[in-house]
N, C-alpha and C. Protein backbone atom coordinates (compact mmCIF):
# COMPACT_ATOMS: atom_id res chain seq x y z
N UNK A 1 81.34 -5.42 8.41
CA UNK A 1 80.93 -4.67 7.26
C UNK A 1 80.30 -3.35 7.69
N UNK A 2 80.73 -2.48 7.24
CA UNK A 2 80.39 -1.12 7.47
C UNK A 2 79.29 -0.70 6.34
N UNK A 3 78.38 0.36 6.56
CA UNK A 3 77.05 0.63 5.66
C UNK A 3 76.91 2.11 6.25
N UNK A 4 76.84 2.81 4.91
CA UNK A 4 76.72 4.25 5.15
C UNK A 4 75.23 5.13 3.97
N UNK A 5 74.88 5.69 5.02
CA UNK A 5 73.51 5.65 4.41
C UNK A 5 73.26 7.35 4.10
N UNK A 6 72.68 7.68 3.59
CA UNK A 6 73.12 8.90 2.70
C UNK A 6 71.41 9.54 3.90
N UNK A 7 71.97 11.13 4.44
CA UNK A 7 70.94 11.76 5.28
C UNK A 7 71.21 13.38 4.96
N UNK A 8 69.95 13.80 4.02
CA UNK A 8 69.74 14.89 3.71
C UNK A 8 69.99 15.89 4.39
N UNK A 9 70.67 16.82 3.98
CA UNK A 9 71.06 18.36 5.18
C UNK A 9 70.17 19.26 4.58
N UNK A 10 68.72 18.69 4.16
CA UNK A 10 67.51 19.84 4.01
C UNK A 10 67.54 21.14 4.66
N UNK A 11 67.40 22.36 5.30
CA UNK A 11 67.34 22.96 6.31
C UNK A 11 65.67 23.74 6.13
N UNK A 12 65.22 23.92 7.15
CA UNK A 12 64.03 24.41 7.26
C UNK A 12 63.56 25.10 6.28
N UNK A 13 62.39 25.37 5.71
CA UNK A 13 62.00 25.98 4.39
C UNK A 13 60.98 27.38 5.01
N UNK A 14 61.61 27.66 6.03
CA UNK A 14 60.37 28.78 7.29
C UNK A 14 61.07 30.37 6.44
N UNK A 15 62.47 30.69 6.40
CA UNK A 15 62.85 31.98 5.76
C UNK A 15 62.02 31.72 4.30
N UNK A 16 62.03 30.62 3.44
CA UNK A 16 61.69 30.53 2.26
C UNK A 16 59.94 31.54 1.89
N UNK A 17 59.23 30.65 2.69
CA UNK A 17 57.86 30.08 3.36
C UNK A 17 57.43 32.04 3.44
N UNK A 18 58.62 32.54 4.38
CA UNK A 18 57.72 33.64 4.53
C UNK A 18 58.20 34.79 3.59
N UNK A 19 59.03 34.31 2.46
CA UNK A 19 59.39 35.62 1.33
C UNK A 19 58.53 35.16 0.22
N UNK A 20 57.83 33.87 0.18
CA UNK A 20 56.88 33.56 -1.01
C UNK A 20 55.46 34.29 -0.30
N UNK A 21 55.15 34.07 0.78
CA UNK A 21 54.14 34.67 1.28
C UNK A 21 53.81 35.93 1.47
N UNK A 22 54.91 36.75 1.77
CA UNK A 22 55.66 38.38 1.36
C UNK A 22 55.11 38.90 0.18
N UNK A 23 55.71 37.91 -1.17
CA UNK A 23 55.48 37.95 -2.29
C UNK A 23 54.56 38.11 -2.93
N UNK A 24 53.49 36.75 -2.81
CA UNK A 24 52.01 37.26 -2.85
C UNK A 24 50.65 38.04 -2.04
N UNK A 25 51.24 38.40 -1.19
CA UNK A 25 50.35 39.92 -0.71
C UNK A 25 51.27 40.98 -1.67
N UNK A 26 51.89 40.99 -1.20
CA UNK A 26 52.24 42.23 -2.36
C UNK A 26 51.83 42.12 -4.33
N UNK A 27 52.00 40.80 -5.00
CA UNK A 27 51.70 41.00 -6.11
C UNK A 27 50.69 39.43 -6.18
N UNK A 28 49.76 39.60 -5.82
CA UNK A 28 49.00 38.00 -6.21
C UNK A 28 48.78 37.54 -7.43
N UNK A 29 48.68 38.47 -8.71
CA UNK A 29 48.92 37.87 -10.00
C UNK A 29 50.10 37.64 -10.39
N UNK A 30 50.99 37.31 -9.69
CA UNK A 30 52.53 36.57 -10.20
C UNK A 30 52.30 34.94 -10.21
N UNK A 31 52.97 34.94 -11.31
CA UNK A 31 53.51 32.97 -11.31
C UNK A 31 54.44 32.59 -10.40
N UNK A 32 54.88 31.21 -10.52
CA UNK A 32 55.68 30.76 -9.78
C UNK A 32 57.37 31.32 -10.92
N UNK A 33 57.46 31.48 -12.26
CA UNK A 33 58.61 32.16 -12.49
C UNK A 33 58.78 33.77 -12.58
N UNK A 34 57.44 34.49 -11.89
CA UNK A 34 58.12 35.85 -11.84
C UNK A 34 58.30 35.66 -10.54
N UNK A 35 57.54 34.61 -9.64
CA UNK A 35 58.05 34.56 -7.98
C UNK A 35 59.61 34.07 -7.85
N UNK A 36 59.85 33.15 -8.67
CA UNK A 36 61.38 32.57 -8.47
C UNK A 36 62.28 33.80 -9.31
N UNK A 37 61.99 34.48 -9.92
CA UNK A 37 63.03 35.28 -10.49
C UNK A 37 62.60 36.71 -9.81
N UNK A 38 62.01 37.25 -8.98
CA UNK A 38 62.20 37.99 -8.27
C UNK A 38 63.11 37.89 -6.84
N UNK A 39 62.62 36.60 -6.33
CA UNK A 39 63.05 36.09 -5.23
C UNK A 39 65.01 36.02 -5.36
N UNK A 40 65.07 36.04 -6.59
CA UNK A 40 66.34 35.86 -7.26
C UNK A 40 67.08 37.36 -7.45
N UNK A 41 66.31 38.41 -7.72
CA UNK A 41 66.97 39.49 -7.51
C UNK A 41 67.07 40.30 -6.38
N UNK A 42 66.38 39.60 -5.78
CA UNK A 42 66.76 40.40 -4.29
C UNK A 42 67.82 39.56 -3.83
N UNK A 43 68.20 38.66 -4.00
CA UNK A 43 69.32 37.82 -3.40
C UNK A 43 69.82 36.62 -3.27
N UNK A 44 68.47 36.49 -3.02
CA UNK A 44 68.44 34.47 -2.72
C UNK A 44 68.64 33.77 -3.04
N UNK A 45 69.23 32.52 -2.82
CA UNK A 45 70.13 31.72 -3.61
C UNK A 45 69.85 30.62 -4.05
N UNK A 46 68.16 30.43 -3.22
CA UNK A 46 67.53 28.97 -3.79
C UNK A 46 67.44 29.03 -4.89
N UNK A 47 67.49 27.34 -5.54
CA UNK A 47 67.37 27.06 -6.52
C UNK A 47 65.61 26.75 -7.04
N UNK A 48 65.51 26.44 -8.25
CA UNK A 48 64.36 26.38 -9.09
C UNK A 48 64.12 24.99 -8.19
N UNK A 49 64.03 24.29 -8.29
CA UNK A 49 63.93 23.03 -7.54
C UNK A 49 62.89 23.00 -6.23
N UNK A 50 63.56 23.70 -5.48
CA UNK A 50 63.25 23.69 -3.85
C UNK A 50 62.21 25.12 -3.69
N UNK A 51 62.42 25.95 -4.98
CA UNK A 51 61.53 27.41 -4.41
C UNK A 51 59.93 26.44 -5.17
N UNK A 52 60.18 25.54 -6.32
CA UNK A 52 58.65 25.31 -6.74
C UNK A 52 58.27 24.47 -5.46
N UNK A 53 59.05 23.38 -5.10
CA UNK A 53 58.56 22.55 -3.95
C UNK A 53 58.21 22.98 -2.95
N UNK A 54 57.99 23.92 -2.24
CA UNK A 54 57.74 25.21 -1.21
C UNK A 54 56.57 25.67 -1.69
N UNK A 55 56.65 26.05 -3.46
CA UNK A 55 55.16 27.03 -3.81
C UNK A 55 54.44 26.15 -4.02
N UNK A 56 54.37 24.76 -4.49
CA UNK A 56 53.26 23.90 -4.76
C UNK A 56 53.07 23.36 -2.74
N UNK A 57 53.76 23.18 -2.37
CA UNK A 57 53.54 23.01 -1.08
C UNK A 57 52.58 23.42 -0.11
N UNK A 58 52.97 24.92 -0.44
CA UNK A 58 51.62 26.43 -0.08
C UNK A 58 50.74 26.24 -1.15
N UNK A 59 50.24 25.76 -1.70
CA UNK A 59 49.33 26.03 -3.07
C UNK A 59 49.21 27.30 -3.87
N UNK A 60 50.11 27.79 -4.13
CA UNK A 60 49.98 28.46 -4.80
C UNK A 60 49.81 28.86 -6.12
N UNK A 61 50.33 27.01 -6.68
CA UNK A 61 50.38 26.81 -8.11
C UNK A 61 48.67 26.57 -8.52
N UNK A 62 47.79 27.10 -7.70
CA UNK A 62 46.41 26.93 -8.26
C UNK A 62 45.56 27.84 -8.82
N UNK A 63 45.01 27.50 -10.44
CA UNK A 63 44.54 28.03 -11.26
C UNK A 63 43.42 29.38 -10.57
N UNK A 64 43.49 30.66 -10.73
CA UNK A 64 42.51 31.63 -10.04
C UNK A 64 41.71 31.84 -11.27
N UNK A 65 40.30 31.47 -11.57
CA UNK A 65 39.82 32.61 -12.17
C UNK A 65 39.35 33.73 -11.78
N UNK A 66 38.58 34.65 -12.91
CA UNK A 66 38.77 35.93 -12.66
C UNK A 66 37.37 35.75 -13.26
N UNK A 67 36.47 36.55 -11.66
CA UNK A 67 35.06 36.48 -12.62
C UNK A 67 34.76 38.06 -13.43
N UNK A 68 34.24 37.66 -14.15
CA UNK A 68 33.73 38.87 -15.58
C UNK A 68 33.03 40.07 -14.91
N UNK A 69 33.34 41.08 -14.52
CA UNK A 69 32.55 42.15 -14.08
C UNK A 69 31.47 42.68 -14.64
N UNK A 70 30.57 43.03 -14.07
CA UNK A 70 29.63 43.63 -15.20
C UNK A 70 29.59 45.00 -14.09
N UNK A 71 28.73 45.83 -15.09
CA UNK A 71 28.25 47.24 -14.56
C UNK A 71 27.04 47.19 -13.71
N UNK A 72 27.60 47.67 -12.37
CA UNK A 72 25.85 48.02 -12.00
C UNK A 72 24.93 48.37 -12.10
N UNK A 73 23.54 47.72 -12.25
CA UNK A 73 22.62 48.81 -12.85
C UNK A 73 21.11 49.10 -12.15
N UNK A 74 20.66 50.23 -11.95
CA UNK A 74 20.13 50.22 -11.08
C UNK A 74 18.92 50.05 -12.07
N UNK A 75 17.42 49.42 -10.87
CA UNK A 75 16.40 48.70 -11.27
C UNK A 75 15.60 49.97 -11.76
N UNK A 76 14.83 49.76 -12.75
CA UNK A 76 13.98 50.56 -13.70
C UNK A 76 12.42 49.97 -13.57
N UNK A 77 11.86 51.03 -13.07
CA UNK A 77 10.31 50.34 -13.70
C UNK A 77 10.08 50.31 -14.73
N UNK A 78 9.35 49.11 -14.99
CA UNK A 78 8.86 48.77 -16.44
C UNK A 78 7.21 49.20 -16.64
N UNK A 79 7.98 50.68 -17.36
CA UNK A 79 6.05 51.54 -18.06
C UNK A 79 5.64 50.52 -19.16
N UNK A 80 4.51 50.43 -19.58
CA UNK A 80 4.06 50.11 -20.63
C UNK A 80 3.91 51.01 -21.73
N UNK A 81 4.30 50.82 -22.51
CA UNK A 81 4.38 51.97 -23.81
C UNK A 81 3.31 52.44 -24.33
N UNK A 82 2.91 53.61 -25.18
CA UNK A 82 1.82 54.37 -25.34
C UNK A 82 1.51 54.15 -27.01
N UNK A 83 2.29 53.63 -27.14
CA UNK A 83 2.53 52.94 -28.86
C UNK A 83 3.21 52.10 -29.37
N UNK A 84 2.79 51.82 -30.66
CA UNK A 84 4.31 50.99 -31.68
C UNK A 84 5.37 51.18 -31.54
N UNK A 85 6.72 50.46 -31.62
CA UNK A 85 7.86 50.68 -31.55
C UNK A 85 8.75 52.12 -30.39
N UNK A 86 7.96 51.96 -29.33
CA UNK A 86 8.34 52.45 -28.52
C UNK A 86 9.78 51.89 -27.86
N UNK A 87 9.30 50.84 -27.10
CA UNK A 87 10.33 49.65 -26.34
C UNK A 87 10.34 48.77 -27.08
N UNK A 88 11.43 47.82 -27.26
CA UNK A 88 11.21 46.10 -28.21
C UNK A 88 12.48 45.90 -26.97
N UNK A 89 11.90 44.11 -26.48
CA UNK A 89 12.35 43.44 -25.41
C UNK A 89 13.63 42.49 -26.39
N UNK A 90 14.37 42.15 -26.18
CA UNK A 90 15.44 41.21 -27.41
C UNK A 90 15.96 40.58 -25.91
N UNK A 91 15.67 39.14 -26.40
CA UNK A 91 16.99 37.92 -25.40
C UNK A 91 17.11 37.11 -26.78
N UNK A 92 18.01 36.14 -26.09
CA UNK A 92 18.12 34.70 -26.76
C UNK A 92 18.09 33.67 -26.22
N UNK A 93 17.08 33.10 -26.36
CA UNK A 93 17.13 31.48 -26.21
C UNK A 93 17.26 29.93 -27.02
N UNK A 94 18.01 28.64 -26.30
CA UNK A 94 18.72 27.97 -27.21
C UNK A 94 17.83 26.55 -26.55
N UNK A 95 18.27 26.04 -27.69
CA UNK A 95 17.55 24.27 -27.26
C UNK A 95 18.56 23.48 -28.26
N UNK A 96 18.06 21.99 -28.28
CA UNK A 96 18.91 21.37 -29.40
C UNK A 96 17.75 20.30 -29.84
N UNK A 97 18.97 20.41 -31.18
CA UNK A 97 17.68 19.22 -32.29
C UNK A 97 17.84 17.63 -31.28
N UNK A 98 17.47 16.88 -32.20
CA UNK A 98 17.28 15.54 -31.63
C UNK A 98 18.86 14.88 -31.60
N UNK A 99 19.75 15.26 -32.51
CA UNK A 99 21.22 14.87 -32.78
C UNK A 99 21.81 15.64 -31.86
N UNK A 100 21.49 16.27 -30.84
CA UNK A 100 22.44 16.93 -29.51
C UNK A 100 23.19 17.93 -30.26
N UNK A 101 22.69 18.61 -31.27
CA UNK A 101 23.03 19.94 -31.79
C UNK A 101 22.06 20.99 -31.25
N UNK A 102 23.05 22.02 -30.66
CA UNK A 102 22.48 23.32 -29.93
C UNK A 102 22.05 24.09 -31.14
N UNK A 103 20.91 24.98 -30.81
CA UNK A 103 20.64 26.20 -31.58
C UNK A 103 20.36 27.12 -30.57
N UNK A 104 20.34 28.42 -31.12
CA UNK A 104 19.80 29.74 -30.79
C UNK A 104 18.92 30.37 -31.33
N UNK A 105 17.63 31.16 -30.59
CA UNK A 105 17.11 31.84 -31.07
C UNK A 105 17.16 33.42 -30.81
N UNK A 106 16.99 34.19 -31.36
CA UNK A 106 17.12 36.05 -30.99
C UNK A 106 15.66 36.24 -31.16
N UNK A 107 15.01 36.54 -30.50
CA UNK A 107 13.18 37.16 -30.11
C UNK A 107 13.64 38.50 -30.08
N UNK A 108 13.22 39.21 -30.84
CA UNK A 108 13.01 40.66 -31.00
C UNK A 108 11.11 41.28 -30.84
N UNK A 109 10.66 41.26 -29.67
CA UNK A 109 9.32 41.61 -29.41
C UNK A 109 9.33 43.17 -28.60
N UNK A 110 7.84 43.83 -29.34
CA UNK A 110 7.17 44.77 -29.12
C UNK A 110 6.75 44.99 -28.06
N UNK A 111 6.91 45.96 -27.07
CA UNK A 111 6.52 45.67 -25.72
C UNK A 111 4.89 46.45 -25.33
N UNK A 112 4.63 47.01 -26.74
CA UNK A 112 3.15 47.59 -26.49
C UNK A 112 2.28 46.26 -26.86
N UNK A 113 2.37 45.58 -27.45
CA UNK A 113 1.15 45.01 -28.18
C UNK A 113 1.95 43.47 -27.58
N UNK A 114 3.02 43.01 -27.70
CA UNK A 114 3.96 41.68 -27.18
C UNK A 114 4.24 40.90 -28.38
N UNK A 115 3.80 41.84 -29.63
CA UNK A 115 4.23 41.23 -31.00
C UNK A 115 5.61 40.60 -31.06
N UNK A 116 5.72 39.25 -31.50
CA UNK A 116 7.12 39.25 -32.05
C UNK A 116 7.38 39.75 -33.30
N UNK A 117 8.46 40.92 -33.57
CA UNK A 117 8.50 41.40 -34.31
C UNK A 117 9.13 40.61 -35.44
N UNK A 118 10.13 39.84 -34.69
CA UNK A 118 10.96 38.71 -35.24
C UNK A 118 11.75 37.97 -34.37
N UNK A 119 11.86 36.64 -35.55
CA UNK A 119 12.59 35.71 -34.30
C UNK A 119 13.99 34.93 -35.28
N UNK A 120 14.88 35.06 -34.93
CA UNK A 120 16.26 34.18 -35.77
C UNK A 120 16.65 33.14 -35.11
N UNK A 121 16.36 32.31 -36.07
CA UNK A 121 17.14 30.75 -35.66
C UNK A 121 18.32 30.67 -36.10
N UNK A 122 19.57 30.09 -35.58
CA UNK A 122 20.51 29.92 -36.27
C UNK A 122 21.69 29.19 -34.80
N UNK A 123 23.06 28.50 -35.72
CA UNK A 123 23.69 27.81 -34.48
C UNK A 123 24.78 28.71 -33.75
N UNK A 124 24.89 29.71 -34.80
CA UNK A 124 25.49 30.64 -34.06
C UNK A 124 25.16 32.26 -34.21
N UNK A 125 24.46 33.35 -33.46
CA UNK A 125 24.15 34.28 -33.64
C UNK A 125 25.23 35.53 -32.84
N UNK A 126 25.89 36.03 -33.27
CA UNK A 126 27.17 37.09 -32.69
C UNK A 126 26.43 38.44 -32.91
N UNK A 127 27.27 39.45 -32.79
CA UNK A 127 26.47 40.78 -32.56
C UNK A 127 26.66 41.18 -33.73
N UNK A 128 27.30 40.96 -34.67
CA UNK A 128 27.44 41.77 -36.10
C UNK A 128 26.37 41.33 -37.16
N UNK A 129 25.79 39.84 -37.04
CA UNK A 129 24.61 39.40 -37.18
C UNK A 129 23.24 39.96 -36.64
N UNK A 130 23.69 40.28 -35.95
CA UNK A 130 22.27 40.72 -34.95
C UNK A 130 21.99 42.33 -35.34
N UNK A 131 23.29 42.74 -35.37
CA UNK A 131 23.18 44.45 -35.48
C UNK A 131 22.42 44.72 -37.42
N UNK A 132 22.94 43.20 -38.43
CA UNK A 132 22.30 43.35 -39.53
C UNK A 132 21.33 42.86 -39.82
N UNK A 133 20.77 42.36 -39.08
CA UNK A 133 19.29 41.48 -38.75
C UNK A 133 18.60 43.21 -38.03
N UNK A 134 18.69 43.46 -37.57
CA UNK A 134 18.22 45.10 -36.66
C UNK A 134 17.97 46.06 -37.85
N UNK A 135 19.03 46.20 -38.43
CA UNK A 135 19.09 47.24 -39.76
C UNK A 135 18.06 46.89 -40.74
N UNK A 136 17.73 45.91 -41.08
CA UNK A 136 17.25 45.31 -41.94
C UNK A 136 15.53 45.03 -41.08
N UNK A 137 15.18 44.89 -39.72
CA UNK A 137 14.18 45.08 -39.41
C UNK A 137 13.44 46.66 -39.25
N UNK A 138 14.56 47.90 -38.73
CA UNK A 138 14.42 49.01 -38.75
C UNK A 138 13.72 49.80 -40.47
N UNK A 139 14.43 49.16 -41.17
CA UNK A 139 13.98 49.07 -42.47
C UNK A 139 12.68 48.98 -43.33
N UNK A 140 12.18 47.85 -42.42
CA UNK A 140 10.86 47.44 -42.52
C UNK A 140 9.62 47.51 -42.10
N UNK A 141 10.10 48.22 -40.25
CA UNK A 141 9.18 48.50 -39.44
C UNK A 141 9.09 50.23 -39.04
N UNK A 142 9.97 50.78 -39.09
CA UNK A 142 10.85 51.68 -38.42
C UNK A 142 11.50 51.24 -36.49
N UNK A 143 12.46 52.67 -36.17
CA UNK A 143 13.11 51.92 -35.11
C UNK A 143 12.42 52.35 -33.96
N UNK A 144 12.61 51.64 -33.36
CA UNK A 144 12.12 51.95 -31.56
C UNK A 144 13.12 52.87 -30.76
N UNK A 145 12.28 53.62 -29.57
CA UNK A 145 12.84 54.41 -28.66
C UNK A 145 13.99 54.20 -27.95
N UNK A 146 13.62 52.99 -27.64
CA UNK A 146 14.62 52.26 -26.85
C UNK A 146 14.45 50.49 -26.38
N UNK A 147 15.44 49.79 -26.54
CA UNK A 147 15.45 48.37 -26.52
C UNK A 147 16.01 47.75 -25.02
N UNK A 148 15.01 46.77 -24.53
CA UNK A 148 15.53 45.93 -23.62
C UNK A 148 16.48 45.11 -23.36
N UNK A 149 17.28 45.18 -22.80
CA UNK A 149 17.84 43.75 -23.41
C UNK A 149 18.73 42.87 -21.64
N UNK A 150 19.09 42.26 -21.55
CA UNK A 150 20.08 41.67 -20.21
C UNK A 150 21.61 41.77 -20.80
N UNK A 151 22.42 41.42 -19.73
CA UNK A 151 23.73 42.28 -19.75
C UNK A 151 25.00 40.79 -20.62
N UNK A 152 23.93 40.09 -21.71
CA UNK A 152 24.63 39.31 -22.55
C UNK A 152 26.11 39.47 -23.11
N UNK A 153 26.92 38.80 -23.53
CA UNK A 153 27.98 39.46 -24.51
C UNK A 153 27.66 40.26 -25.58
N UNK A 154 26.75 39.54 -25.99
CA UNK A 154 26.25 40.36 -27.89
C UNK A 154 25.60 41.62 -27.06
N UNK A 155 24.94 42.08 -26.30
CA UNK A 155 24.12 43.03 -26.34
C UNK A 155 25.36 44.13 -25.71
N UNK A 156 25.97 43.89 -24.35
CA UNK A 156 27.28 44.36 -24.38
C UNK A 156 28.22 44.75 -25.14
N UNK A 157 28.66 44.14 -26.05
CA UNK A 157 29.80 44.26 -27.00
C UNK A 157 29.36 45.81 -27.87
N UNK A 158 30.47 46.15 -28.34
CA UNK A 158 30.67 47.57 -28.77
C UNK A 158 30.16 47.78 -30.13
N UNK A 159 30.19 46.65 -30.84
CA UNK A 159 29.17 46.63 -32.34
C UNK A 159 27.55 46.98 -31.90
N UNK A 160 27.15 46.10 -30.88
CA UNK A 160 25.27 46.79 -30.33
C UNK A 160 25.83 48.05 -30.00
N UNK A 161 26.55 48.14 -29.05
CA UNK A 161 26.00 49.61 -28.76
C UNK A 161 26.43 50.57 -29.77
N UNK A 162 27.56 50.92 -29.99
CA UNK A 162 27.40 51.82 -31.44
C UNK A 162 26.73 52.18 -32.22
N UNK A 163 26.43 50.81 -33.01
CA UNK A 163 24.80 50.51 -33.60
C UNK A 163 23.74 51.56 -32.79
N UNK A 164 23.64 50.95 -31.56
CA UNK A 164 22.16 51.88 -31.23
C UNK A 164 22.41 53.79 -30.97
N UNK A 165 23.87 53.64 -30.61
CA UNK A 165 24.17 54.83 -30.68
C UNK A 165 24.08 56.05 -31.77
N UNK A 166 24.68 54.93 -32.59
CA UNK A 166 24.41 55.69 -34.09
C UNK A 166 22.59 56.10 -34.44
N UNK A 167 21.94 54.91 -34.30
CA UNK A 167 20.72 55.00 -34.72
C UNK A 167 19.63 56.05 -33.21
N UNK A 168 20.63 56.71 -32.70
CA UNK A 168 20.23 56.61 -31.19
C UNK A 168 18.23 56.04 -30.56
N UNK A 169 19.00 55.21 -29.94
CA UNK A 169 18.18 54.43 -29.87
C UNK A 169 18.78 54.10 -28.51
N UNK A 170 18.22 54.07 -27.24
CA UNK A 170 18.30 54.05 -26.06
C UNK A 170 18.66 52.78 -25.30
N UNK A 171 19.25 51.92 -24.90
CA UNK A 171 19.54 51.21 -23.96
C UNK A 171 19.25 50.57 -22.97
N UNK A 172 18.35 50.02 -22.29
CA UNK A 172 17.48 49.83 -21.45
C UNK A 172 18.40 48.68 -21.12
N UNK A 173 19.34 48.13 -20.01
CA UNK A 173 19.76 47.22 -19.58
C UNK A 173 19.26 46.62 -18.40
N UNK A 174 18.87 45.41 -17.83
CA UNK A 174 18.39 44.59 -16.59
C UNK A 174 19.18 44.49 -15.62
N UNK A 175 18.84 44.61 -14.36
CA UNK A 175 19.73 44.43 -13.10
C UNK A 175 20.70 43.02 -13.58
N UNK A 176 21.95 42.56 -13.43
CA UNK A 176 22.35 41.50 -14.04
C UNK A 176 21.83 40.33 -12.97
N UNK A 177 21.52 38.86 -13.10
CA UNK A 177 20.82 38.41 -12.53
C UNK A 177 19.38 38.12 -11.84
N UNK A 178 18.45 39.01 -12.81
CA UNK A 178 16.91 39.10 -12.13
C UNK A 178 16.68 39.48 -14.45
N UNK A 179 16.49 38.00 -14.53
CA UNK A 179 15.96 38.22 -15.89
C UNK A 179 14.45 38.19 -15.86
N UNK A 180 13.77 38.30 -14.86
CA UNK A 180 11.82 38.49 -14.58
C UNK A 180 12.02 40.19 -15.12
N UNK A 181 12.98 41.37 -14.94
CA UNK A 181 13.38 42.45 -15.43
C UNK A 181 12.61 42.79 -16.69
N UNK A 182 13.39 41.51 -17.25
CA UNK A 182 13.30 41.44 -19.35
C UNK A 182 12.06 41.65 -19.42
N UNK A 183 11.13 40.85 -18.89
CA UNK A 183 9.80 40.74 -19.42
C UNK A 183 8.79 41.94 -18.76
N UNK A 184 7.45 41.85 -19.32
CA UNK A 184 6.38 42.88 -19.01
C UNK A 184 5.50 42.45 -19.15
N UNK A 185 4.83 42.76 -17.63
CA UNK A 185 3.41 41.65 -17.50
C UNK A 185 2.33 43.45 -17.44
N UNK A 186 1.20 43.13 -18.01
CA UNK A 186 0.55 44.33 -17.96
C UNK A 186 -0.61 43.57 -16.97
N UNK A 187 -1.40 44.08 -16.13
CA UNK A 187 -2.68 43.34 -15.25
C UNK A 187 -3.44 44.83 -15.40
N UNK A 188 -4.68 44.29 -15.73
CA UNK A 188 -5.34 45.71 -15.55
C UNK A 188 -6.55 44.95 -14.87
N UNK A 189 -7.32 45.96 -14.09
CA UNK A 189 -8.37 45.65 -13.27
C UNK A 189 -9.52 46.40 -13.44
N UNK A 190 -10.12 45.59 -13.46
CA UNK A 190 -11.70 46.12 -14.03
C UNK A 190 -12.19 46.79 -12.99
């Protein structure tokens, strides 16, 4: 009895290996189908099959994120103001009720006196909220020189700044990462 056993004519995957590797130095935000359909117009004849088994092979099929840039900003001393509504410090901070529901708060404080001028609770606070919560405090108090704030989305986003632009009203942003920045400790010595 004769037995014939079936032996793959694979051939080395080393030419493959080094036009995917080619590939991504030259464009590293490509997928694996603008890599197989480029690889395809220059010539090559592999199939879809054997070019993914090669790119998952190299890892390439792995998720990159992309971290969020922010602007550099260089460190500012923090004067103490000579009056009312000079500086007002604004963060937000969040906690949750007893049912594992998050909230937020927006602290809008005076940086002469450390008044809170105001504070908003709510589960979700965005910048178009915030910019009519502002209008509506400007209203009541008048506006400040210029506002503190860290390099948040809401305080970032183009509704705040406009807003303060319009109202010009100055900008005061924190080195990103050193939120001790935000705050203002006054020590005076007798």
């Amino acid at each position: 009895m004769r037995v014939f056993y079936y032996h793959p004519k694979r051939k080395e995957d080393s030419e493959l290996v080094n036009c995917l590797n080619e590939l991504t130095e030259k464009h590293p935000s490509y997928g694996f189908k603008k890599m197989f359909h480029s690889l395809r117009n220059e010539g090559f004849g592999w199939n879809h099959k054997k070019v993914y088994r090669v790119y998952k092979k190299l890892g390439l099929n792995l998720i990159r994120k992309r971290r969020r840039r922010l602007a550099s900003r260089e460190r500012q001393n923090l004067e103490v103001p000579e009056k009312y509504n000079e500086v007002w410090s604004m963060d937000f901070m969040s906690d949750a009720l007893f049912n594992s529901r998050r909230f937020r708060t927006l602290n809008v404080i005076d940086d002469y006196n450390r008044e809170a001028i105001w504070i908003e609770i709510g589960l979700s606070i965005g910048a178009k909220h915030m910019t009519d919560l502002l209008d509506w405090i400007v209203k009541e108090r008048g506006k400040p020189k210029a506002i503190r704030t860290d390099n948040g989305p809401e305080f970032t986003s183009s509704i705040f700044t406009n807003w303060c632009h319009k109202h010009r009203i100055e900008i005061r942003y924190i080195q990103p990462g050193k939120p001790v920045q935000n705050a203002l400790y006054v020590f005076k010595l007798n």
